[in-house]
C-alpha atoms as a PDB file:
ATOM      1  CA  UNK A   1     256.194  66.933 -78.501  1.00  0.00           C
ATOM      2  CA  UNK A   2     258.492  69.676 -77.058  1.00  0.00           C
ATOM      3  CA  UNK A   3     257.473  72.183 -74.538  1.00  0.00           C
ATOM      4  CA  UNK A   4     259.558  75.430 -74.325  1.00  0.00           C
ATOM      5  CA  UNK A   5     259.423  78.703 -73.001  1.00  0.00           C
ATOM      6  CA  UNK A   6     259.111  82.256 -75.127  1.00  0.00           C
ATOM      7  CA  UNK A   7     260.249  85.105 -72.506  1.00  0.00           C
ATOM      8  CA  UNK A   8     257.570  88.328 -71.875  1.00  0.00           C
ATOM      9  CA  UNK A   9     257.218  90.982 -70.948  1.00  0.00           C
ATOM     10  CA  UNK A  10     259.989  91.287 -67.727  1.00  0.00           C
ATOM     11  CA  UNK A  11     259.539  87.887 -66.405  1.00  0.00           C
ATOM     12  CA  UNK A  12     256.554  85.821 -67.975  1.00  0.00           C
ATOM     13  CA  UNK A  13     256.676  82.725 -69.359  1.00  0.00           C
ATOM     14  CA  UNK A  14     254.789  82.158 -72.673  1.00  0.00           C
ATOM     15  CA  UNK A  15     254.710  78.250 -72.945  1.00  0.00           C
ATOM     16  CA  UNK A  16     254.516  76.140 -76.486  1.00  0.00           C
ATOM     17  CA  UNK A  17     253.568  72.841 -76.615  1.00  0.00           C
ATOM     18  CA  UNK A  18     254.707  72.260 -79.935  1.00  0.00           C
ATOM     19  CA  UNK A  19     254.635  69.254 -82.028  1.00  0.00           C
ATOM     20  CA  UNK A  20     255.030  68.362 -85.273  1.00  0.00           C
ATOM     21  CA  UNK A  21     252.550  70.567 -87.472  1.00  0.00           C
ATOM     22  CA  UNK A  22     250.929  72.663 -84.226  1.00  0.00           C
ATOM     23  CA  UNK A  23     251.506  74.745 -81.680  1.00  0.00           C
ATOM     24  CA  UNK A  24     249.418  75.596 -78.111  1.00  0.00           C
ATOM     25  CA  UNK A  25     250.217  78.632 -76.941  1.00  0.00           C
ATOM     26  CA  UNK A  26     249.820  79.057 -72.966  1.00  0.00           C
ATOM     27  CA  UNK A  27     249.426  82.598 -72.116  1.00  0.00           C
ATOM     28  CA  UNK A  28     250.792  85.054 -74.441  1.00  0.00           C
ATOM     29  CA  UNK A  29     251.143  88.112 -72.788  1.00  0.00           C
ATOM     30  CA  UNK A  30     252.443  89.552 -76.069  1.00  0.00           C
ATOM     31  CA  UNK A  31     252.282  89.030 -79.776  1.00  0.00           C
ATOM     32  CA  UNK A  32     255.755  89.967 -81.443  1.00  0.00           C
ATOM     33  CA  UNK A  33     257.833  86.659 -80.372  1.00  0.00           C
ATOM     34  CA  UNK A  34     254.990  84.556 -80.780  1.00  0.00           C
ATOM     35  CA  UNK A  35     254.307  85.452 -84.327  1.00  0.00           C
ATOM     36  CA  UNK A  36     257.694  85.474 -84.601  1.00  0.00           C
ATOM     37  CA  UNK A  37     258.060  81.646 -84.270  1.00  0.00           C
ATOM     38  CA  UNK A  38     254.910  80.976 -86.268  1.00  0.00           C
ATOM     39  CA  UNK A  39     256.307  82.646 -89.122  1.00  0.00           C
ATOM     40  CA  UNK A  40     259.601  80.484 -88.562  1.00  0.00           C
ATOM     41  CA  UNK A  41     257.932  77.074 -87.790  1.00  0.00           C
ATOM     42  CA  UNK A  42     254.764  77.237 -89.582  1.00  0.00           C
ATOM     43  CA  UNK A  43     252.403  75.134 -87.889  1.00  0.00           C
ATOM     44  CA  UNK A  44     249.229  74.428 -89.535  1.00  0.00           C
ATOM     45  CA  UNK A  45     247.560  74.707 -86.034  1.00  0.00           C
ATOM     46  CA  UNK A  46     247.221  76.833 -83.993  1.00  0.00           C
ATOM     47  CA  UNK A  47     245.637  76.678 -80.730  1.00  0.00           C
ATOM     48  CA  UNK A  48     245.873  79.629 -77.485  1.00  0.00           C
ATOM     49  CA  UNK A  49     245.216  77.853 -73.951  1.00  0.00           C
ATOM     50  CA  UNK A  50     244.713  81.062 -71.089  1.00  0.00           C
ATOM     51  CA  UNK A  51     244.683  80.507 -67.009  1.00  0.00           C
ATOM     52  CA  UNK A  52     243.586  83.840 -66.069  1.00  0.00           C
ATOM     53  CA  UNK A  53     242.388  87.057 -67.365  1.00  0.00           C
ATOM     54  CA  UNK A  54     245.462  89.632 -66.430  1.00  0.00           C
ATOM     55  CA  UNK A  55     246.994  91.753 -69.322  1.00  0.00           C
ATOM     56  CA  UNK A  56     250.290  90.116 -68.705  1.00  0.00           C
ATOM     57  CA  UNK A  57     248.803  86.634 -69.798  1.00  0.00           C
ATOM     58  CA  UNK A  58     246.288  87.770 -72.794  1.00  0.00           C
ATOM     59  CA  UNK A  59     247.709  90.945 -73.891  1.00  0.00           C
ATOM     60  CA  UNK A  60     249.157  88.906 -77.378  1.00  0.00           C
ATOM     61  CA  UNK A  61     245.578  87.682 -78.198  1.00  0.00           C
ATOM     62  CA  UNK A  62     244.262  90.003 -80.555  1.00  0.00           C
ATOM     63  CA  UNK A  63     247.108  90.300 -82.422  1.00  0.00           C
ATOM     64  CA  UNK A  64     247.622  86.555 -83.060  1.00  0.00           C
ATOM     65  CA  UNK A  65     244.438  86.087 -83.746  1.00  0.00           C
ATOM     66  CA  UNK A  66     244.315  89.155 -86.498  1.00  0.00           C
ATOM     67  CA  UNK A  67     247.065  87.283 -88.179  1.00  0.00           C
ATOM     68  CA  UNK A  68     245.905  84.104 -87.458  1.00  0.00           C
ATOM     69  CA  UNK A  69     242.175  84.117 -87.089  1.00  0.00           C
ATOM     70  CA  UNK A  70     241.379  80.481 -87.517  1.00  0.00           C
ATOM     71  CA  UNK A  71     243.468  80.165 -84.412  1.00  0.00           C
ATOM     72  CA  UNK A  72     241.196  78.520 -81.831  1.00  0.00           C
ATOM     73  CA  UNK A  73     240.971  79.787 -78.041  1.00  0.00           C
ATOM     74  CA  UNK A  74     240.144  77.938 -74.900  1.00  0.00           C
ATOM     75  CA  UNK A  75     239.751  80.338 -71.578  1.00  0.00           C
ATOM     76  CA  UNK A  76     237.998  80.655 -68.337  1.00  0.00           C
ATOM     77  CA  UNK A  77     234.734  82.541 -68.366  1.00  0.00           C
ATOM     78  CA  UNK A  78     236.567  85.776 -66.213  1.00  0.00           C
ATOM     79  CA  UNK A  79     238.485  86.471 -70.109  1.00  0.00           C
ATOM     80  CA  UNK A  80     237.087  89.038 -72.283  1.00  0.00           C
ATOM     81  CA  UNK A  81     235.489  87.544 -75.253  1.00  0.00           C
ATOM     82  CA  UNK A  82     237.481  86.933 -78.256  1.00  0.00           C
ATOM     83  CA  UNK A  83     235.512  85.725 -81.440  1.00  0.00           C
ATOM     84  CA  UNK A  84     234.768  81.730 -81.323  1.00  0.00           C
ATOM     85  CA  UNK A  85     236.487  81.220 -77.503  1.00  0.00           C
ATOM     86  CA  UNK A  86     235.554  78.061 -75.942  1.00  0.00           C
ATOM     87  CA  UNK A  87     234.473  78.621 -72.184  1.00  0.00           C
ATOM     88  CA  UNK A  88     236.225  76.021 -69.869  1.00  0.00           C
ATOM     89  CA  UNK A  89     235.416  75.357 -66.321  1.00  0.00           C
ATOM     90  CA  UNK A  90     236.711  73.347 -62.973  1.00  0.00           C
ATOM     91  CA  UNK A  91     236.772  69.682 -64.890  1.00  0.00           C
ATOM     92  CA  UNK A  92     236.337  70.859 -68.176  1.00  0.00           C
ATOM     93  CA  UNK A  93     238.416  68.199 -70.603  1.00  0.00           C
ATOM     94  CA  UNK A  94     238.982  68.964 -74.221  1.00  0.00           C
ATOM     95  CA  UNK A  95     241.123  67.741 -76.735  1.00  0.00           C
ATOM     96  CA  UNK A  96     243.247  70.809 -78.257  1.00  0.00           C
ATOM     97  CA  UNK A  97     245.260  69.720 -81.263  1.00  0.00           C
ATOM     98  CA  UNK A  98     245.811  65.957 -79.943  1.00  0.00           C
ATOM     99  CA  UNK A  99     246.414  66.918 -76.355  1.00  0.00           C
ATOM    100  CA  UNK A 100     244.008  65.653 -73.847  1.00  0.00           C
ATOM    101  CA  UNK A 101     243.753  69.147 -71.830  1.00  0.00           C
ATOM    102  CA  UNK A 102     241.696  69.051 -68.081  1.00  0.00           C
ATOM    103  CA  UNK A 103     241.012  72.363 -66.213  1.00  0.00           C
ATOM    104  CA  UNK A 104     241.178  72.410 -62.635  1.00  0.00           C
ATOM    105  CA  UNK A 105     239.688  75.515 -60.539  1.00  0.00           C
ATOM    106  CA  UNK A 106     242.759  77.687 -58.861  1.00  0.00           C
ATOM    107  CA  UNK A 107     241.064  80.875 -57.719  1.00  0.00           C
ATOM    108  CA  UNK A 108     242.387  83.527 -55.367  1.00  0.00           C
ATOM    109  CA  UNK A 109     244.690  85.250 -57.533  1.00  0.00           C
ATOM    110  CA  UNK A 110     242.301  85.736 -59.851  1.00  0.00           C
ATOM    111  CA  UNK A 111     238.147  84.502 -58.816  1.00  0.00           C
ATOM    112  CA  UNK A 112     238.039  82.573 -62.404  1.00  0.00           C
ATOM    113  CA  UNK A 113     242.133  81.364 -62.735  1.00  0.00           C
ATOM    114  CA  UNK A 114     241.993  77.924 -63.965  1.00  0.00           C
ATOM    115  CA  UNK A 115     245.359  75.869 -64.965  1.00  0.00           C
ATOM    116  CA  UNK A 116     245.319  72.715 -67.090  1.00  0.00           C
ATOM    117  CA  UNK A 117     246.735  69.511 -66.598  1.00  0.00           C
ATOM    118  CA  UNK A 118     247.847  68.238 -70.595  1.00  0.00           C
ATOM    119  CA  UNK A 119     247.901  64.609 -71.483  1.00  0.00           C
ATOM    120  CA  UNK A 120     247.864  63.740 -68.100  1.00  0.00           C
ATOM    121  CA  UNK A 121     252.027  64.468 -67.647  1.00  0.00           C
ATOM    122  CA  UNK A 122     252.521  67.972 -67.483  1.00  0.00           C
ATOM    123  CA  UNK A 123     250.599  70.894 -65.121  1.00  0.00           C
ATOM    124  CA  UNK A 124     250.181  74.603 -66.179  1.00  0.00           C
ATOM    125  CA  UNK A 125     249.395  76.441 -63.710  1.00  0.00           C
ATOM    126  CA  UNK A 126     249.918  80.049 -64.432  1.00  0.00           C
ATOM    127  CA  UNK A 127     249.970  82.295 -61.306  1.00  0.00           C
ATOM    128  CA  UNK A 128     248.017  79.908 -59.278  1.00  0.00           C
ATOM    129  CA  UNK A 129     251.598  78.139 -58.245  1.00  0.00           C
ATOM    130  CA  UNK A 130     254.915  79.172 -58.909  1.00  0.00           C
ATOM    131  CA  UNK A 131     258.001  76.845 -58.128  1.00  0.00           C
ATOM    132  CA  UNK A 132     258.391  77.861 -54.538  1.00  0.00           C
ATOM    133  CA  UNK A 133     255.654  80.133 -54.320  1.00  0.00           C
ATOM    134  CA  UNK A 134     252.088  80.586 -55.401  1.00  0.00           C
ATOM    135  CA  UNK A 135     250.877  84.091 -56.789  1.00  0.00           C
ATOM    136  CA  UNK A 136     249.320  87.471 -54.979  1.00  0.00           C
ATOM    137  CA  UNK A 137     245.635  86.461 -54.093  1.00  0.00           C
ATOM    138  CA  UNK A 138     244.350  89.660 -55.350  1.00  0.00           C
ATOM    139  CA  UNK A 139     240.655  88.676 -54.749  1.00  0.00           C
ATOM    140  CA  UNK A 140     241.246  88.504 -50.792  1.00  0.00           C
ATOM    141  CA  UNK A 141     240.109  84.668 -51.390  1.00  0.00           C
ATOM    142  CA  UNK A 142     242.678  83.247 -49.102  1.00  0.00           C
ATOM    143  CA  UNK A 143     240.643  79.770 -48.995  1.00  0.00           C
ATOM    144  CA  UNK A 144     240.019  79.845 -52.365  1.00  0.00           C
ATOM    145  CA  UNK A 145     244.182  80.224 -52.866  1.00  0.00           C
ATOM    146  CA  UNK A 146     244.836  77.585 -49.994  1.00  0.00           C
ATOM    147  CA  UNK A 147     242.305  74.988 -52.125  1.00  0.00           C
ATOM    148  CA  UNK A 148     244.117  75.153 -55.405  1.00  0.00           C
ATOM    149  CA  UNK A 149     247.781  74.332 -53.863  1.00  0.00           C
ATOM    150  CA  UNK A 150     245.727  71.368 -51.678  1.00  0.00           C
ATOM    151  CA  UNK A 151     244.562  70.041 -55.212  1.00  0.00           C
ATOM    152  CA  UNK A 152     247.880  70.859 -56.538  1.00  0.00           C
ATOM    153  CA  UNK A 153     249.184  68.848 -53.962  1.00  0.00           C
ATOM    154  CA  UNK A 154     246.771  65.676 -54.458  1.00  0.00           C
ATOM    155  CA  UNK A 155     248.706  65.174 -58.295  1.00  0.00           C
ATOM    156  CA  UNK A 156     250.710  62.575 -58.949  1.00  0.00           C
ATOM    157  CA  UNK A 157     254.832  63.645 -57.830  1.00  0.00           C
ATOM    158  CA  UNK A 158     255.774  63.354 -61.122  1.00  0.00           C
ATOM    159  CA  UNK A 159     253.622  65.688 -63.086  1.00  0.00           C
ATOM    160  CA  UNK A 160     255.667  68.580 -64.477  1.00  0.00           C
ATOM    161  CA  UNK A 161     255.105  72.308 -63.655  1.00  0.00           C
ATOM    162  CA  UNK A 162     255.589  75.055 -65.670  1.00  0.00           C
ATOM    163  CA  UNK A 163     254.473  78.517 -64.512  1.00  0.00           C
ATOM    164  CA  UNK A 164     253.687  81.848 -65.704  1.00  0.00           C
ATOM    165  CA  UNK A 165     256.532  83.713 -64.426  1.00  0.00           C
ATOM    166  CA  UNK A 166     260.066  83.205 -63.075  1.00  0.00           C
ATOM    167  CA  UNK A 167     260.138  84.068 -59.766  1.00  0.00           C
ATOM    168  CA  UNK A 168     261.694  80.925 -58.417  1.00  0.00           C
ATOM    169  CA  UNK A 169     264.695  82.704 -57.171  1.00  0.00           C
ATOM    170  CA  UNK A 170     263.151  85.431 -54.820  1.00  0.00           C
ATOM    171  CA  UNK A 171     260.415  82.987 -53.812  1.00  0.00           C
ATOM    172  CA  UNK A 172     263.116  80.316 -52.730  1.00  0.00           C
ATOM    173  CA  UNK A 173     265.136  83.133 -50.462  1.00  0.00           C
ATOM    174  CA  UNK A 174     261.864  84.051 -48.508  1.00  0.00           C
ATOM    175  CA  UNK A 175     261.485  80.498 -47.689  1.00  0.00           C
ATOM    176  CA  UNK A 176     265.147  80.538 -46.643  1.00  0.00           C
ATOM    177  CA  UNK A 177     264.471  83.644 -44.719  1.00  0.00           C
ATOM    178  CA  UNK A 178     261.530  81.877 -43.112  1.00  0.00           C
ATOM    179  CA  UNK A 179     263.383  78.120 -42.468  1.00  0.00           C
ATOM    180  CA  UNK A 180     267.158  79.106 -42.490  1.00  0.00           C
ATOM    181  CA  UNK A 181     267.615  75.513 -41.371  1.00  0.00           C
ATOM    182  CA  UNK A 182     266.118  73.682 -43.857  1.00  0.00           C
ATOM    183  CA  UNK A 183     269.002  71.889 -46.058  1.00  0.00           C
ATOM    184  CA  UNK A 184     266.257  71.136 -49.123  1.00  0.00           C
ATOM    185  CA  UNK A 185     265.469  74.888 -49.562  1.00  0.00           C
ATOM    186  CA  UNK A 186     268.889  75.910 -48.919  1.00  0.00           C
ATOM    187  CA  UNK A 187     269.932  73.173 -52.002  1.00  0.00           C
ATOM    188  CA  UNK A 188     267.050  74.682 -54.368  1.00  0.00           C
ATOM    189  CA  UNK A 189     268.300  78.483 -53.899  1.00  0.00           C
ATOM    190  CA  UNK A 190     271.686  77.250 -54.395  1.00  0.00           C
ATOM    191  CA  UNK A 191     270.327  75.798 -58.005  1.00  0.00           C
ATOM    192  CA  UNK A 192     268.422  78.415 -58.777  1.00  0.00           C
ATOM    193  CA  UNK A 193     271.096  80.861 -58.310  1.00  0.00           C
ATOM    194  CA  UNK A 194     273.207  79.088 -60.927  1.00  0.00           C
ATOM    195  CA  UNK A 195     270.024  78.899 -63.308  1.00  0.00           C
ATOM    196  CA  UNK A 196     269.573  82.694 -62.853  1.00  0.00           C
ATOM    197  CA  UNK A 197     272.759  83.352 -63.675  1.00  0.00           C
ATOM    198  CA  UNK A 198     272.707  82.072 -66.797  1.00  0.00           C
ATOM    199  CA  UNK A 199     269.606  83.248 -67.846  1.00  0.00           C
ATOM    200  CA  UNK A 200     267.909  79.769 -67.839  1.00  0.00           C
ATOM    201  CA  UNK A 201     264.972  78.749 -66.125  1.00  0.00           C
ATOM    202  CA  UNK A 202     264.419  77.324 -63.420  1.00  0.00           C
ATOM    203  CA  UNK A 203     261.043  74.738 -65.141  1.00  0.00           C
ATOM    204  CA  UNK A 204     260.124  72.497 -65.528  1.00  0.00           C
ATOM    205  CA  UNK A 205     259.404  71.945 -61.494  1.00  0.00           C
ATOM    206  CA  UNK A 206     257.541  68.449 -60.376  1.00  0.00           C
ATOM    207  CA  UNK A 207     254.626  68.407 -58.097  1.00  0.00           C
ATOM    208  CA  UNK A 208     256.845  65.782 -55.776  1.00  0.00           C
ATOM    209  CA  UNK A 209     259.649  68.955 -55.831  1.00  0.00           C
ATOM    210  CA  UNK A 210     257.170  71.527 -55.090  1.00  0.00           C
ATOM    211  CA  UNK A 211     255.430  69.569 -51.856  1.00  0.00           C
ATOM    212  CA  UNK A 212     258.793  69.695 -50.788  1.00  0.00           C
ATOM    213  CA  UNK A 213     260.381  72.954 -51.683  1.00  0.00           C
ATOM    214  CA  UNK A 214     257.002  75.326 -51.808  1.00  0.00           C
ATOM    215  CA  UNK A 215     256.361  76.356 -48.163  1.00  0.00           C
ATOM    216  CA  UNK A 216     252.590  77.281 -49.308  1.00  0.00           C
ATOM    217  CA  UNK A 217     251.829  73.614 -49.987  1.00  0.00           C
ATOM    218  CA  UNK A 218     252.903  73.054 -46.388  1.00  0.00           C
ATOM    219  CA  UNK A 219     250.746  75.367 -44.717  1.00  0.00           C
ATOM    220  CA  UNK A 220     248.889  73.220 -42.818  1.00  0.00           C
ATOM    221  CA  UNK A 221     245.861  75.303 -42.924  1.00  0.00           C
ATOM    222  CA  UNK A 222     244.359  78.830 -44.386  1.00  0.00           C
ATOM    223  CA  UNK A 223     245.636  80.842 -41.524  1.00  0.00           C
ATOM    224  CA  UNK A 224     248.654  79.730 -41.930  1.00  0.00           C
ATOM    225  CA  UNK A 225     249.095  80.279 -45.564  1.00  0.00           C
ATOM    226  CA  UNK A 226     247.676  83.236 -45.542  1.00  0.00           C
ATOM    227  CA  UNK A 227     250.443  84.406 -42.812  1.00  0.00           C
ATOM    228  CA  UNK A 228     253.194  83.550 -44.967  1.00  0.00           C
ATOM    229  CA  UNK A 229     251.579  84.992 -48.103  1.00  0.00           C
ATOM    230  CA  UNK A 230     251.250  88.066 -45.884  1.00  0.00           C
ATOM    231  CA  UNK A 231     255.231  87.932 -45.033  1.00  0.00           C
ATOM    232  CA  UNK A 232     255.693  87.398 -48.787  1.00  0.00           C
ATOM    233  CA  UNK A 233     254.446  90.426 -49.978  1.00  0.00           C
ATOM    234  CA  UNK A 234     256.161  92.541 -48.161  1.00  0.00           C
ATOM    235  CA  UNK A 235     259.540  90.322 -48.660  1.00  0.00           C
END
């Protein structure tokens, strides 16, 4: 198995879990460098895994599934239908092409986001987490937000994180801005500078680097993390 990244869109992530004869595709925003690669690669599955409902994660859908229409989807509820989606909810485990796939509940940015943990080893957790970060709660469901980086948190340290955009960098010089003491963060931006500058990113993260770089897993409670998510936006 080999997990990679396909760039979208100005900073999204479209993740493959690729193996030998099939693909999962996490998220494609777009179409053309997706069906790109299939037409390369030619898996003889195909399979589309989606966190969230936001343009920038589903917006390649249609057309992969136009060329591709025995390609099967697996989404939260909150997505607008596509023709033979299976509906997934918090617990929800499926196998998808050989890959044991469990969906855990991550609301706030969106009121439906789910990510998946896959075979047990690797989280996806589109715009519920980022390395460093977590995403804009758009719903105003700050406890809702707050929950999904406390079950984040409750994974094993060495489950891998991959994200739905790269925002690493910026999210690692707020926390700077907010602990200008802290040696750890000051390391990470100093890494993710170099990655950034050569246009390579900055995942897979671990859930044992995150509790220690991501200053939203340590709020200790919502007030808190909504406080810095407030300071955040406006960073």
């Amino acid at each position: 198995m080999n997990i990679f990244p396909i760039h979208a869109l100005a900073d999204n992530y479209i993740w493959m879990i690729e193996d030998t004869d099939s693909v999962v595709v996490v998220d494609p925003g777009q179409a053309a460098e997706v069906l790109s690669y299939i037409k390369v690669e030619k898996p003889s599955q195909i399979a589309i895994l989606l966190t969230h409902k936001h343009d920038d994660h589903i917006g390649g859908v249609a057309e992969i599934i136009q060329a591709y229409p025995e390609t099967n989807i697996y989404a939260p509820s909150e997505v607008p239908g596509f023709d033979d989606m299976t509906i997934l909810e918090d617990g929800s485990q499926v196998d998808i092409l050989g890959h044991t796939v469990t969906a855990l509940l991550s609301a706030g940015h969106t009121a439906g986001h789910l990510a998946y943990i896959v075979d047990n080893q690797f989280l996806f957790s589109g715009d519920a987490m980022f390395s460093a970060g977590c995403g804009r709660v758009f719903t105003d469901d700050y406890q809702a937000a707050f929950d999904a980086l406390e079950t984040f948190s409750r994974l094993d340290d060495d489950i891998a994180v991959f994200a739905g955009h790269e925002y690493t960098l910026t999210n690692l010089k707020f926390a700077h801005s907010i602990f200008p003491e802290n040696e750890v963060i000051a390391e990470a931006l100093g890494q993710a500078e170099v990655l950034n500058a050569a246009n390579h990113p900055t995942y897979p993260s671990t859930i044992g680097r995150e509790k220690i770089i991501n200053i939203f897993m340590q709020a200790e409670d919502v007030t808190a993390f909504k406080n810095l998510r407030d300071l955040r936006d406006n960073f």
